[in-house]
C-alpha atoms as a PDB file:
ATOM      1  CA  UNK A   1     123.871  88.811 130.298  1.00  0.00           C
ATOM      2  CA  UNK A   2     126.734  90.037 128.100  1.00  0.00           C
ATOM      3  CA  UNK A   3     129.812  92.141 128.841  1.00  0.00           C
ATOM      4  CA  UNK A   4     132.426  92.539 130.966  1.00  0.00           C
ATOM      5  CA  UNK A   5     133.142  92.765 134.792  1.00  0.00           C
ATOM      6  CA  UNK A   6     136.655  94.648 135.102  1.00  0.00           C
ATOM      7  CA  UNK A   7     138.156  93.205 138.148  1.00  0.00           C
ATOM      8  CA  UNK A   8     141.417  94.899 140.496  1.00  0.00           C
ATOM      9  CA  UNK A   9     142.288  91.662 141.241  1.00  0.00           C
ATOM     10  CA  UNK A  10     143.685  91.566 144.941  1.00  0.00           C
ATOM     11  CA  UNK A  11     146.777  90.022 146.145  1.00  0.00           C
ATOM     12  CA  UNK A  12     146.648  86.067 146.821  1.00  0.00           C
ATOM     13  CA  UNK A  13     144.064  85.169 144.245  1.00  0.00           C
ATOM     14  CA  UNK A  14     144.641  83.615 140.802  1.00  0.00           C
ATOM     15  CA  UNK A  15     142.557  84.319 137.653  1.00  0.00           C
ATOM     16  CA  UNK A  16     140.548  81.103 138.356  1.00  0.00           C
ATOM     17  CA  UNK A  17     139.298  81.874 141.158  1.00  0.00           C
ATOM     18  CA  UNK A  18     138.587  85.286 140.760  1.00  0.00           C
ATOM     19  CA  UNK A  19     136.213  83.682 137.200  1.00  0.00           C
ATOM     20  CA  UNK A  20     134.667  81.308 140.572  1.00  0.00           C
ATOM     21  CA  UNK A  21     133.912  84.451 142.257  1.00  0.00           C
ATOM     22  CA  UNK A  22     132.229  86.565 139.446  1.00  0.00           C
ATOM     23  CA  UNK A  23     130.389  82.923 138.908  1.00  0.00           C
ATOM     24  CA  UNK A  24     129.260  83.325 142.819  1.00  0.00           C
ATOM     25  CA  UNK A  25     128.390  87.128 142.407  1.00  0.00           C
ATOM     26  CA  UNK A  26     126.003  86.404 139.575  1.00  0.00           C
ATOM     27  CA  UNK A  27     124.410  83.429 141.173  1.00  0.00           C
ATOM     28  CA  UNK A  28     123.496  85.367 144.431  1.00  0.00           C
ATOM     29  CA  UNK A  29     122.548  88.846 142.179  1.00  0.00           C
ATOM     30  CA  UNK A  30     120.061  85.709 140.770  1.00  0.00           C
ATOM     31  CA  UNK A  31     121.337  86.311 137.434  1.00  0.00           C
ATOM     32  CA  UNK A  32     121.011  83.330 134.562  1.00  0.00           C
ATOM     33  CA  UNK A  33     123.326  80.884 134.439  1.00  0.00           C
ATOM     34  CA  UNK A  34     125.999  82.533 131.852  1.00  0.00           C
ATOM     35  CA  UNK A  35     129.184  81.943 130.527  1.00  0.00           C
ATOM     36  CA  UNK A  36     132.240  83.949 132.121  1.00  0.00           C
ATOM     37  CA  UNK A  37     135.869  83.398 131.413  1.00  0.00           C
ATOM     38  CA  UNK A  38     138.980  86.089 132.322  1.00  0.00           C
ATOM     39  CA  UNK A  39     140.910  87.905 129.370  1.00  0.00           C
ATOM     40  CA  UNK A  40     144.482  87.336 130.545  1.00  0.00           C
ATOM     41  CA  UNK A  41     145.899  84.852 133.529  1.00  0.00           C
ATOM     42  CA  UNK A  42     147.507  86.988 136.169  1.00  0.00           C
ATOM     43  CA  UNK A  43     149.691  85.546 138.457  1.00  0.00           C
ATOM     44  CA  UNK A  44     148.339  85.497 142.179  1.00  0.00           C
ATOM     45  CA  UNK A  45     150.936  87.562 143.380  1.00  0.00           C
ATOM     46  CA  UNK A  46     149.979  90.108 141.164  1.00  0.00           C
ATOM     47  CA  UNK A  47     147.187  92.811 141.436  1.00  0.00           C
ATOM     48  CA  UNK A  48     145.266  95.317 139.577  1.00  0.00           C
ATOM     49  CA  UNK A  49     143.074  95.009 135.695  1.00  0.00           C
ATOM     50  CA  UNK A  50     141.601  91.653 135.287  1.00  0.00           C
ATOM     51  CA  UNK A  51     138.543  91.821 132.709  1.00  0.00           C
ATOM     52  CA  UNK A  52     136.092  89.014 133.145  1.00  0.00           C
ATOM     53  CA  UNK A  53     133.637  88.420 129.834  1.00  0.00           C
ATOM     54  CA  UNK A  54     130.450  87.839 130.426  1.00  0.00           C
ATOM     55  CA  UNK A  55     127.978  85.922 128.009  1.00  0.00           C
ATOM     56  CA  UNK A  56     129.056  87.041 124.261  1.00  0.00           C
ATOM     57  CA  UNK A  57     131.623  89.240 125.595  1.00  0.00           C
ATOM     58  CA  UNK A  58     133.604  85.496 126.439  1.00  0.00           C
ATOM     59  CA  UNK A  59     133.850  85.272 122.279  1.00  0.00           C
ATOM     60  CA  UNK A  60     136.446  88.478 122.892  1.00  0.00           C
ATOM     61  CA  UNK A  61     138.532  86.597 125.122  1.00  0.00           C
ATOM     62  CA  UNK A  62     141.326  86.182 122.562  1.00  0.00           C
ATOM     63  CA  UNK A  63     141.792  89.396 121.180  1.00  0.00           C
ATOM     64  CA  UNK A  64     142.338  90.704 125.549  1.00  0.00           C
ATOM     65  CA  UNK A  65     144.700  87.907 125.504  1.00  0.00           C
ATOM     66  CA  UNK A  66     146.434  89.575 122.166  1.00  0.00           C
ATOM     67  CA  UNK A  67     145.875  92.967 123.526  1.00  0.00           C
ATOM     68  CA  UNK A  68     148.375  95.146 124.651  1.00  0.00           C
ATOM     69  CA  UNK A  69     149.121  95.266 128.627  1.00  0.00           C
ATOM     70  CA  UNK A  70     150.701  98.015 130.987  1.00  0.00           C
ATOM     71  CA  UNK A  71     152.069  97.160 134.353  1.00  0.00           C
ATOM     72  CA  UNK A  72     153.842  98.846 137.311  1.00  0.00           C
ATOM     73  CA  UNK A  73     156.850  96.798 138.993  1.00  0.00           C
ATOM     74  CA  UNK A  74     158.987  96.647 141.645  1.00  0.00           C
ATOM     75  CA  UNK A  75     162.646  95.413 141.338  1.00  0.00           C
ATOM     76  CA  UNK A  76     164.494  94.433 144.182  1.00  0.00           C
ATOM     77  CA  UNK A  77     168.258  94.268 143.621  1.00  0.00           C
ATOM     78  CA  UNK A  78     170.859  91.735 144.855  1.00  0.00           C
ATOM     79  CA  UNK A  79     168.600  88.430 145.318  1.00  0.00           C
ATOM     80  CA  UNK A  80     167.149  86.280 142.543  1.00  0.00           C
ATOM     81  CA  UNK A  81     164.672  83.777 143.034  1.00  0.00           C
ATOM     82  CA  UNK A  82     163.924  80.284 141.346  1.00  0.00           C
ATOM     83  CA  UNK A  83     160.449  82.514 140.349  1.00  0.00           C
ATOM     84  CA  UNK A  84     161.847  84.927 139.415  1.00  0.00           C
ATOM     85  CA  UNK A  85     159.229  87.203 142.331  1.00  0.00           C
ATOM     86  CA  UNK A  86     159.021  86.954 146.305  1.00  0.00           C
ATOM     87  CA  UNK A  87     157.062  82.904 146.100  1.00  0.00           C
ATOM     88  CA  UNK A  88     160.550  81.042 145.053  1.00  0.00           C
ATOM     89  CA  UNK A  89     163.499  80.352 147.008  1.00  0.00           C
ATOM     90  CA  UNK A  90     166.830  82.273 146.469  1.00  0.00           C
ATOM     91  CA  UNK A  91     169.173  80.836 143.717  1.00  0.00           C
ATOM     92  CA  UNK A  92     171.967  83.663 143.509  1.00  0.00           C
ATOM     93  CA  UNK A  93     172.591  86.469 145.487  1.00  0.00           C
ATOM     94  CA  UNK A  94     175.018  90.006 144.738  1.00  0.00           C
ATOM     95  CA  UNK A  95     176.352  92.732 146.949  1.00  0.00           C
ATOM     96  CA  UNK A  96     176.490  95.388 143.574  1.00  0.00           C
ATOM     97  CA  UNK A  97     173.679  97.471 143.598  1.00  0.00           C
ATOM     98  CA  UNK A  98     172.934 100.125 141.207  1.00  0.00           C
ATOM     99  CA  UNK A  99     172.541 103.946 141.228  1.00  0.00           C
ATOM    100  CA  UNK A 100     169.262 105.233 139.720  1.00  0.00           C
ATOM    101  CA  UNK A 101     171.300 107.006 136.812  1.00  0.00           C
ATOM    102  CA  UNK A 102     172.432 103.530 136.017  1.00  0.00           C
ATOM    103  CA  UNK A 103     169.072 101.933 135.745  1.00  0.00           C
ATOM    104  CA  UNK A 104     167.835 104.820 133.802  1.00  0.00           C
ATOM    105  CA  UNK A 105     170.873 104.610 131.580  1.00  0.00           C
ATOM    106  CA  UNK A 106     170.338 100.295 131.044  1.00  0.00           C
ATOM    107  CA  UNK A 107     166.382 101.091 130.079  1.00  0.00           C
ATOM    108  CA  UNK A 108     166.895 102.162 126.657  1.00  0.00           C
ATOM    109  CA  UNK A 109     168.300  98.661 125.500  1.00  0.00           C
ATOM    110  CA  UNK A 110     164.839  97.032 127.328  1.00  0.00           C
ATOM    111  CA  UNK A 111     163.017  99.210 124.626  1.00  0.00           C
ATOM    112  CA  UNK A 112     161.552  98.396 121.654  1.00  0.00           C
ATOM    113  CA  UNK A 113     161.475  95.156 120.015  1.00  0.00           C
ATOM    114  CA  UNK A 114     163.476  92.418 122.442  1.00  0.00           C
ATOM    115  CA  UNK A 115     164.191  89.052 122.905  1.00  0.00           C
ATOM    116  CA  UNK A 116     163.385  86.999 126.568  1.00  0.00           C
ATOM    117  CA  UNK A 117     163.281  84.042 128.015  1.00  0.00           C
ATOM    118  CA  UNK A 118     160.184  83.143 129.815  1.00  0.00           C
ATOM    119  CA  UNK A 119     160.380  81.838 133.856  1.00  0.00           C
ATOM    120  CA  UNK A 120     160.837  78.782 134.383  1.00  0.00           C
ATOM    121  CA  UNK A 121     157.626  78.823 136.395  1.00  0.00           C
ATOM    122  CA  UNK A 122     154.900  79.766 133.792  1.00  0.00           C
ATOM    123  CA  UNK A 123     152.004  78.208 132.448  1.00  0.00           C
ATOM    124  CA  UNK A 124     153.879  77.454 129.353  1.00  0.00           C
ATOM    125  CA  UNK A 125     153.986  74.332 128.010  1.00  0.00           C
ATOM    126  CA  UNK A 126     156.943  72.062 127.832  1.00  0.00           C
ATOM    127  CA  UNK A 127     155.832  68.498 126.124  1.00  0.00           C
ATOM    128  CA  UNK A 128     152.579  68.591 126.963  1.00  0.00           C
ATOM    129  CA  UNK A 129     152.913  69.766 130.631  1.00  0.00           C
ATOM    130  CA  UNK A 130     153.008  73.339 132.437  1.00  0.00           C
ATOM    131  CA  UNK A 131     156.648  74.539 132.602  1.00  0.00           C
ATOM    132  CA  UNK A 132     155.786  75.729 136.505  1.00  0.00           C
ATOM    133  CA  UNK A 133     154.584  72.015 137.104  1.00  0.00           C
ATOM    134  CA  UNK A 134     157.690  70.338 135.925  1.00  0.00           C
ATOM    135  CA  UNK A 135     160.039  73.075 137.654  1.00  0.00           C
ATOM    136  CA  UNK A 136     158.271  72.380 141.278  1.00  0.00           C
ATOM    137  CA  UNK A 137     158.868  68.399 140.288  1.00  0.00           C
ATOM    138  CA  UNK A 138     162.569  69.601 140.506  1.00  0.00           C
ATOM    139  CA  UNK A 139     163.018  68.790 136.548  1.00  0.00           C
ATOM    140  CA  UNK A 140     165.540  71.301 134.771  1.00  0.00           C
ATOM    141  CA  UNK A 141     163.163  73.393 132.558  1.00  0.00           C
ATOM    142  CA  UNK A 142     164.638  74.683 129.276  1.00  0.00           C
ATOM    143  CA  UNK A 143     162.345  77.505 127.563  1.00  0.00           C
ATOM    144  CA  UNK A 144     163.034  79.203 124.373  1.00  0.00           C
ATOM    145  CA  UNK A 145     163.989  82.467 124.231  1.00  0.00           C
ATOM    146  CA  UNK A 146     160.905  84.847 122.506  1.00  0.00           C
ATOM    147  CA  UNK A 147     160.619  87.890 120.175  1.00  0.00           C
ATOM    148  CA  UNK A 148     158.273  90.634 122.594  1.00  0.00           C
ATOM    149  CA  UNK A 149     158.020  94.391 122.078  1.00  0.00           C
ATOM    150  CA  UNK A 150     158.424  96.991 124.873  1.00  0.00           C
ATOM    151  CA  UNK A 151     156.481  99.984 123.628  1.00  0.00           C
ATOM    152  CA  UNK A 152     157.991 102.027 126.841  1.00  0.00           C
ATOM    153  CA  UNK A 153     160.148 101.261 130.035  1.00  0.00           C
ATOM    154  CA  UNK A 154     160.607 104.255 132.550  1.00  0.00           C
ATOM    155  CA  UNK A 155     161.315 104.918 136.133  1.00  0.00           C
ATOM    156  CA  UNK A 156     158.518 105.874 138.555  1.00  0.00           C
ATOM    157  CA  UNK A 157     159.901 104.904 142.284  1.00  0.00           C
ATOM    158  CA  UNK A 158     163.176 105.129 143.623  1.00  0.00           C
ATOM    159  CA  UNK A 159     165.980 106.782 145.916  1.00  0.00           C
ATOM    160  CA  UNK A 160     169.478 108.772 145.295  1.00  0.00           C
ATOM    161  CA  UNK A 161     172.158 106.810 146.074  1.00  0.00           C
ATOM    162  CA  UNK A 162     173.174 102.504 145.515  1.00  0.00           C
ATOM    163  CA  UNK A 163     169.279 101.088 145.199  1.00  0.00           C
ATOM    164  CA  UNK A 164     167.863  98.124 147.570  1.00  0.00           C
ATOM    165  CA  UNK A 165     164.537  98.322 144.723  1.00  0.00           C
ATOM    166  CA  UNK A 166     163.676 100.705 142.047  1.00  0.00           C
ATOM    167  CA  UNK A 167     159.977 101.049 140.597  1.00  0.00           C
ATOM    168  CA  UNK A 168     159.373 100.647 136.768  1.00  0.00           C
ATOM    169  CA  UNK A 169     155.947 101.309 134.511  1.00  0.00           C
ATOM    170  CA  UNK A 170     156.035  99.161 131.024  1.00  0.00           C
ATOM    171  CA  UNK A 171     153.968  99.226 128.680  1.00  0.00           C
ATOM    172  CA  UNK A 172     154.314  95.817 126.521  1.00  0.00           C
ATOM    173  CA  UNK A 173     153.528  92.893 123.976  1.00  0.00           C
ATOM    174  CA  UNK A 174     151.149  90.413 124.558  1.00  0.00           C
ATOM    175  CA  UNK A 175     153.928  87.162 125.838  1.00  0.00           C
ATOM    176  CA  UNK A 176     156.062  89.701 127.693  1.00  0.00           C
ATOM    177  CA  UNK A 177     156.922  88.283 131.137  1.00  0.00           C
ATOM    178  CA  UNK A 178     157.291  91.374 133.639  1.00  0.00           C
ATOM    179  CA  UNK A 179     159.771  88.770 136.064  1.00  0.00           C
ATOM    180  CA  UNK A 180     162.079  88.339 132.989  1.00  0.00           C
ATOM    181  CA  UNK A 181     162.303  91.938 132.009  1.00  0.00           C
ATOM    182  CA  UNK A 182     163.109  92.608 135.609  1.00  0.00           C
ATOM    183  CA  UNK A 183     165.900  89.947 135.878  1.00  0.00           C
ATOM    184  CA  UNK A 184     167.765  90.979 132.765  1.00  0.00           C
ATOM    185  CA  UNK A 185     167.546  94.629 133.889  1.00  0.00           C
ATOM    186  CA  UNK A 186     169.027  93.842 136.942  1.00  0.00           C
ATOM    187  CA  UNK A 187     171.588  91.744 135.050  1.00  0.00           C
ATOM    188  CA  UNK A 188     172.542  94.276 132.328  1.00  0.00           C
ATOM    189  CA  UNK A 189     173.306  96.333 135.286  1.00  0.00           C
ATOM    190  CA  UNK A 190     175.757  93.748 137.027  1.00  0.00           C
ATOM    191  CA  UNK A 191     173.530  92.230 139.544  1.00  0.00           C
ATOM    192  CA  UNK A 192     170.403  89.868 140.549  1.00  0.00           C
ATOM    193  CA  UNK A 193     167.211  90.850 141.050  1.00  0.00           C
ATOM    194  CA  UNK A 194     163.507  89.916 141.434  1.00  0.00           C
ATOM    195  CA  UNK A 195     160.815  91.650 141.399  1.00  0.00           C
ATOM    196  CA  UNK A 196     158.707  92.208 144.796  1.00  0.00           C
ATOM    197  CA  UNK A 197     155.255  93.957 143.502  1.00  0.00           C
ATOM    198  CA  UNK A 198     153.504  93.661 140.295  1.00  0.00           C
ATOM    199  CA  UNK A 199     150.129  95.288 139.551  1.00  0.00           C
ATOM    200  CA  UNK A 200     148.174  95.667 136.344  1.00  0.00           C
ATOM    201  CA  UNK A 201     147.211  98.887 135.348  1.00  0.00           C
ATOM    202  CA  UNK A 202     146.416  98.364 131.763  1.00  0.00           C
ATOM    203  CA  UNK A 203     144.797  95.404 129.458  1.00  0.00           C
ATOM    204  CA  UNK A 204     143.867  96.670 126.002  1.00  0.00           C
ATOM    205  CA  UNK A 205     141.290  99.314 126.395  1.00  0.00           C
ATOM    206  CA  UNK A 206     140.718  98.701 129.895  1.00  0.00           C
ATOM    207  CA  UNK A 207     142.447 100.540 132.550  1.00  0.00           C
ATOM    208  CA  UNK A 208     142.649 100.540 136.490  1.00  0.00           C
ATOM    209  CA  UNK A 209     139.927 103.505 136.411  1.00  0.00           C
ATOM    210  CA  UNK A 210     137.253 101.464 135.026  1.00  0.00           C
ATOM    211  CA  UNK A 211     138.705  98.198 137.594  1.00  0.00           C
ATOM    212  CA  UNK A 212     136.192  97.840 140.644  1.00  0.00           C
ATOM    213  CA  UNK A 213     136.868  95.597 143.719  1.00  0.00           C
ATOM    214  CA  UNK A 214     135.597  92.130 144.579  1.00  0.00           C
ATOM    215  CA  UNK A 215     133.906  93.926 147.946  1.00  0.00           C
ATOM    216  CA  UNK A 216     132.262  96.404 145.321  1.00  0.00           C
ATOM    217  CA  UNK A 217     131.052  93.256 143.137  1.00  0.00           C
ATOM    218  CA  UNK A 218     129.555  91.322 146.365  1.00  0.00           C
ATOM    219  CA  UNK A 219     127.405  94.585 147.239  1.00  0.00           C
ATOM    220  CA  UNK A 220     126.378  95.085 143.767  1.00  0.00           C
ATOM    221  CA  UNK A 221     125.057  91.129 144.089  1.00  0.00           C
ATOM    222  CA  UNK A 222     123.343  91.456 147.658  1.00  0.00           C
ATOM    223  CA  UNK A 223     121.477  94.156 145.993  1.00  0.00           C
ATOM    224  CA  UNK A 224     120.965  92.112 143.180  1.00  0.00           C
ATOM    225  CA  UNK A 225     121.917  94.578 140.406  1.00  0.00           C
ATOM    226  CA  UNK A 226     125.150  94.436 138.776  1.00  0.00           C
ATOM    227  CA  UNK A 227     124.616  97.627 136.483  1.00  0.00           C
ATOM    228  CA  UNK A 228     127.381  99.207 138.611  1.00  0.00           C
ATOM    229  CA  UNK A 229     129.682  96.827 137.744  1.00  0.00           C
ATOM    230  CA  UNK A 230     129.004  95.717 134.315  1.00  0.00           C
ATOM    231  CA  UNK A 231     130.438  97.325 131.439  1.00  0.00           C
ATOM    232  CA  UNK A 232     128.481  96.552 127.768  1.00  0.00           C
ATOM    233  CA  UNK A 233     130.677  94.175 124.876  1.00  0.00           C
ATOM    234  CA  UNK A 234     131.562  97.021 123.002  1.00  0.00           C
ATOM    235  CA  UNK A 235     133.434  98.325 126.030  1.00  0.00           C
ATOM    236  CA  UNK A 236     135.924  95.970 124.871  1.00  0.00           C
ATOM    237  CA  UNK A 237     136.158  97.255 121.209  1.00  0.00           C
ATOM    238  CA  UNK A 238     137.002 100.689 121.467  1.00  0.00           C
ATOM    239  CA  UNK A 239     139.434 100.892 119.137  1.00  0.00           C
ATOM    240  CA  UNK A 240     137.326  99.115 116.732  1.00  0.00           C
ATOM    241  CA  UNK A 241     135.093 101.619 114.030  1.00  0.00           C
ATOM    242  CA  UNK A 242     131.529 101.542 113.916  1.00  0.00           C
ATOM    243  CA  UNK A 243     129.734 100.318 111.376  1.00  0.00           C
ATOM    244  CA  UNK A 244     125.924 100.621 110.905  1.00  0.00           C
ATOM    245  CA  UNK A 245     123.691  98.528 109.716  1.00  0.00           C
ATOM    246  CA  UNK A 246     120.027  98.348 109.061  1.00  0.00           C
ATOM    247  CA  UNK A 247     118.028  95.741 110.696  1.00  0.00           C
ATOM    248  CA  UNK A 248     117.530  93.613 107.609  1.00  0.00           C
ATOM    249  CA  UNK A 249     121.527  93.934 107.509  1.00  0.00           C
ATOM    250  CA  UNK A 250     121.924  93.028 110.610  1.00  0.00           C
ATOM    251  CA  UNK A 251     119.591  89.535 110.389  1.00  0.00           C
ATOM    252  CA  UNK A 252     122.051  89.089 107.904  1.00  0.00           C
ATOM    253  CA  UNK A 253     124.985  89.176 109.481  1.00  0.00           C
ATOM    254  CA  UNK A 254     123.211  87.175 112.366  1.00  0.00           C
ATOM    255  CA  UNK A 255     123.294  84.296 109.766  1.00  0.00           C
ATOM    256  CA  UNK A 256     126.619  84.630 108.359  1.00  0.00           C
ATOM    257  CA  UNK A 257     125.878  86.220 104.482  1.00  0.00           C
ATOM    258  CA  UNK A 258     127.838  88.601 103.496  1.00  0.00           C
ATOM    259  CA  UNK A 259     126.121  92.539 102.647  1.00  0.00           C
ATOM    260  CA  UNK A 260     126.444  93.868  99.177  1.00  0.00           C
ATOM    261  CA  UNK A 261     127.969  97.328 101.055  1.00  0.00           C
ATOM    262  CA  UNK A 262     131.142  97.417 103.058  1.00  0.00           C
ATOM    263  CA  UNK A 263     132.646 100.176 105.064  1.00  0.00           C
ATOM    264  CA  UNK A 264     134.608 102.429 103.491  1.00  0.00           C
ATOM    265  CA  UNK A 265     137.864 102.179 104.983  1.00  0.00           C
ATOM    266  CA  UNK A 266     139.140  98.921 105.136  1.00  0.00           C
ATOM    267  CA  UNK A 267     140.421  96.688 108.478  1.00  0.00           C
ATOM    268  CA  UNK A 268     137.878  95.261 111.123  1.00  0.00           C
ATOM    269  CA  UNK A 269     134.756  97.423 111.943  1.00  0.00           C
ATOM    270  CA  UNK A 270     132.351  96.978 113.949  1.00  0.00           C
ATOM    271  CA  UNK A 271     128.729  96.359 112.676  1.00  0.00           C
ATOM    272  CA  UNK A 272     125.889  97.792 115.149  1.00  0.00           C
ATOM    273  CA  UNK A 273     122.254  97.853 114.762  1.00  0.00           C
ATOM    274  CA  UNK A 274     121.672 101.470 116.550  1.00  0.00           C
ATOM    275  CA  UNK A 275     122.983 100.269 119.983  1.00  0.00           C
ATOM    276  CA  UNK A 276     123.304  96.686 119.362  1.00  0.00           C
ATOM    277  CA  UNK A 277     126.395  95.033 118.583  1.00  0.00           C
ATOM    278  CA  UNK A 278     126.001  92.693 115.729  1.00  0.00           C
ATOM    279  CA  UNK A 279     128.818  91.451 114.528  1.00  0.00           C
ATOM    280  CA  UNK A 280     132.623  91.813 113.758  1.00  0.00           C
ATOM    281  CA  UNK A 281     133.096  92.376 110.030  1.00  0.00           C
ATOM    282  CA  UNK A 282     136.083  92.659 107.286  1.00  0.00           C
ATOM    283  CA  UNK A 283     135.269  94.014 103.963  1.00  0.00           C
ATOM    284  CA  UNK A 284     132.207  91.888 103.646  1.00  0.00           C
ATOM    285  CA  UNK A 285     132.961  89.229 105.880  1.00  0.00           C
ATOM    286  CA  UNK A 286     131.778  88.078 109.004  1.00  0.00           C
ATOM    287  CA  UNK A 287     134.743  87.699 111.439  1.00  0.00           C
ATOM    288  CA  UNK A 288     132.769  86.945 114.414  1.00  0.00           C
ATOM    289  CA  UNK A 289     128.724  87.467 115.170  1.00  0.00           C
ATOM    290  CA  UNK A 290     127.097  88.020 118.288  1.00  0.00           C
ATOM    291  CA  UNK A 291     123.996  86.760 119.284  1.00  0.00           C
ATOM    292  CA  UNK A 292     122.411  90.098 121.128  1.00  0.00           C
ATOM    293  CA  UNK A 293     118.984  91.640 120.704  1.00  0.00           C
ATOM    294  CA  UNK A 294     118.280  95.150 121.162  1.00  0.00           C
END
């Protein structure tokens, strides 16, 4: 089994276990053992697109992580956490709160090309250990400060008048921390702030529209049938032009040789075998095969 299983990740559970229970969900739907792995950690306190690859799908995995990601967010002003979201404990607090035409006014400078420092409590890696794992040890953490694009920042949720929260939609960079962006809003706007909701609604071609529910996922596996909830490799490639090949093209690609025809317009494309995905290619290279059968 190959493809991917587009998860709205609920509230509470972290990418690794929501991997376990797509693992569980397969075993009981009495699928073969396969390999599954997620396309982008989200935090636990976050919801909303997780894909899980399935099979070849998992040799996809980095380009998700690469990909770019959309998120809704909720920014409560005057209180910042050690997390930088509602888990940590409160390190500074402020009574100034801003008016909506001031956040919409401080936006503009959050878009485009920035530079951020990443929480304190990430996965990152700080001499060989997780940043979040030293910061709970009470260590100081020091992380370097990051080039990430914003491709768009806007207001979607909030009130006339001095804001307690405002909601924001962002579309960004893979290495963009959302908890980051929503501290340095707050403090470009002469305050503190955290950020109280986070949920997914975009990663790379997959959106929350094609996301189904881990309720959805155990019914599909009682009934043991999980064409409702699988979507096929190429799902994953949209933005990626077809190229066909011929069967004799495509045992060739299968080993690795290189085709004496190339696509005409250059970049990555593709190669398929009528439905069959066969392998990634670049000019007449082989960036990465897959080992389906039609």
């Amino acid at each position: 089994m190959s493809g991917w299983i587009i998860l709205d990740k609920p509230l509470g559970l972290g990418s690794t276990q929501a991997v376990s229970a797509v693992k569980r969900a397969l075993r009981e739907a009495g699928e073969a053992k396969t390999k599954v792995g997620h396309g982008g950690t989200l935090d636990p306190l976050a919801t909303g697109v997780l894909p899980i690859a399935l099979g070849e799908a998992t040799k996809l995995a980095g380009r998700m992580l690469d990909a770019v990601k959309a998120y809704d967010f909720t920014v409560r002003f005057g209180s910042q956490t050690d997390t930088l979201d509602l888990e940590g404990k409160e390190i500074a607090s402020s009574p100034i709160r801003p008016t909506l035409a001031e956040v919409a006014a401080a936006l503009p400078a959050f878009t485009g090309p920035i530079s951020q420092v990443p929480p304190a409590y990430s996965a990152l890696k700080v001499d060989g250990q997780r940043a979040y794992d030293l910061a709970r040890a009470g260590e100081e953490v020091e992380l370097k400060s990051r080039a990430v694009t914003i491709h768009s920042l806007e207001i979607i949720g909030g009130k006339d008048g001095q804001l307690e929260e405002v909601t924001l939609s962002a579309t960004v960079s893979k290495g963009t921390y959302i908890r980051s962006l929503a501290c340095d809003v707050a403090l470009a706007l002469g305050t503190v702030g955290h950020v109280t909701m986070l949920r997914r609604t975009r990663a790379g071609p997959f959106a929350l529209g094609q996301a189904i529910s881990l309720d959805f996922l155990g019914d599909c596996a009682k009934a043991r049938t999980l064409d409702g909830a699988l979507l096929p490799l190429q799902a994953g490639l949209d933005d990626i032009p077809a190229f066909p090949v011929t069967p004799e093209e495509a045992r060739l690609l299968r080993f690795g040789q290189r085709l004496s025809r190339v696509p005409r317009s250059g970049g990555l494309h593709l190669a398929v075998d009528g439905l069959t995905p066969v392998a990634l290619v670049e000019g007449d290279r082989v960036v990465r095969g897959f080992n389906l059968q039609e």
